[in-house]
Protein backbone atom coordinates (compact mmCIF):
# COMPACT_ATOMS: atom_id res chain seq x y z
CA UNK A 1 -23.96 34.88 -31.07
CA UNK A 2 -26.70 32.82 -29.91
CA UNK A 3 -27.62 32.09 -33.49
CA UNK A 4 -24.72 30.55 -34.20
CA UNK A 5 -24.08 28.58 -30.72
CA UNK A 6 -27.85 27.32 -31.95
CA UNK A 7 -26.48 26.26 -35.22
CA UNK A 8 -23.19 24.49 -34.15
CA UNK A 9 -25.26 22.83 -31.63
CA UNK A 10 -27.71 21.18 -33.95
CA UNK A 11 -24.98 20.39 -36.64
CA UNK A 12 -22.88 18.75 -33.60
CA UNK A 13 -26.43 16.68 -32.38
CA UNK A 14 -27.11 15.73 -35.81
CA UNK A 15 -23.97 14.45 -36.71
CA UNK A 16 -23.81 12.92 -33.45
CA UNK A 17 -27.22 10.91 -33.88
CA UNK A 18 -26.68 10.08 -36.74
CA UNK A 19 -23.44 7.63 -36.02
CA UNK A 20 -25.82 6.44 -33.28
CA UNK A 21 -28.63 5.68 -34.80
CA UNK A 22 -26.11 3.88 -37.56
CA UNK A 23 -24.27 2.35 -35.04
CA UNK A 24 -27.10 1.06 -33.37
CA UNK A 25 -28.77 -0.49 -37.08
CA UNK A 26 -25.79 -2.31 -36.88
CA UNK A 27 -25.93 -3.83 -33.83
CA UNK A 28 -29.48 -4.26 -34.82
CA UNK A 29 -28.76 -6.18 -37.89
CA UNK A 30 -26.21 -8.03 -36.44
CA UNK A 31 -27.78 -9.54 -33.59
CA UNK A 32 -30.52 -10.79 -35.95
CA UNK A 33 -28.32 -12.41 -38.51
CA UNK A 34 -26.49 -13.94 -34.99
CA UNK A 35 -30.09 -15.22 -34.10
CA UNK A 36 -30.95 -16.72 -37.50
CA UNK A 37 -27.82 -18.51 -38.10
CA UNK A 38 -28.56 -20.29 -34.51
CA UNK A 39 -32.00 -21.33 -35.75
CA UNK A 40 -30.73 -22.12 -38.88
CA UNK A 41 -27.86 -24.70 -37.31
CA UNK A 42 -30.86 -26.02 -35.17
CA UNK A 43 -32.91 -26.41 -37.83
CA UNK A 44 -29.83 -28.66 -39.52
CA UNK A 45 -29.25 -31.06 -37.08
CA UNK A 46 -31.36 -34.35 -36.24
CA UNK A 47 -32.69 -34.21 -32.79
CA UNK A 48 -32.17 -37.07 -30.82
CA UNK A 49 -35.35 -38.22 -30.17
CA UNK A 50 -35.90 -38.24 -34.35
CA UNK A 51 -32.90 -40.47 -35.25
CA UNK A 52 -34.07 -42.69 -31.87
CA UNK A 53 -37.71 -43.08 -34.34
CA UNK A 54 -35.88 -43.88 -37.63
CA UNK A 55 -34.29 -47.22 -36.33
């Protein structure tokens, strides 16, 4: 009996982590493509002080 309360429990736990640890890639890899499209826009536009140079 304990055998298979043992092997239910580790089937549950691995099932379980496993849709954590995926759902936490995702967050993972979510957050960083947030964080490189806000460098990327800041990257784009002209900073003040640069178009304040060019005239």
């Amino acid at each position: 009996m304990q055998e298979i309360e043992r092997f239910f429990g580790n089937l549950f736990s691995g099932i379980i982590n496993r849709f954590k640890y995926s759902a936490m890639d995702a967050a993972d890899r979510k957050m960083r493509e947030t964080i490189d499209d806000q460098i990327e826009q800041r990257q784009q536009k002209p900073k003040p002080e640069d178009r304040e140079d060019r005239e």
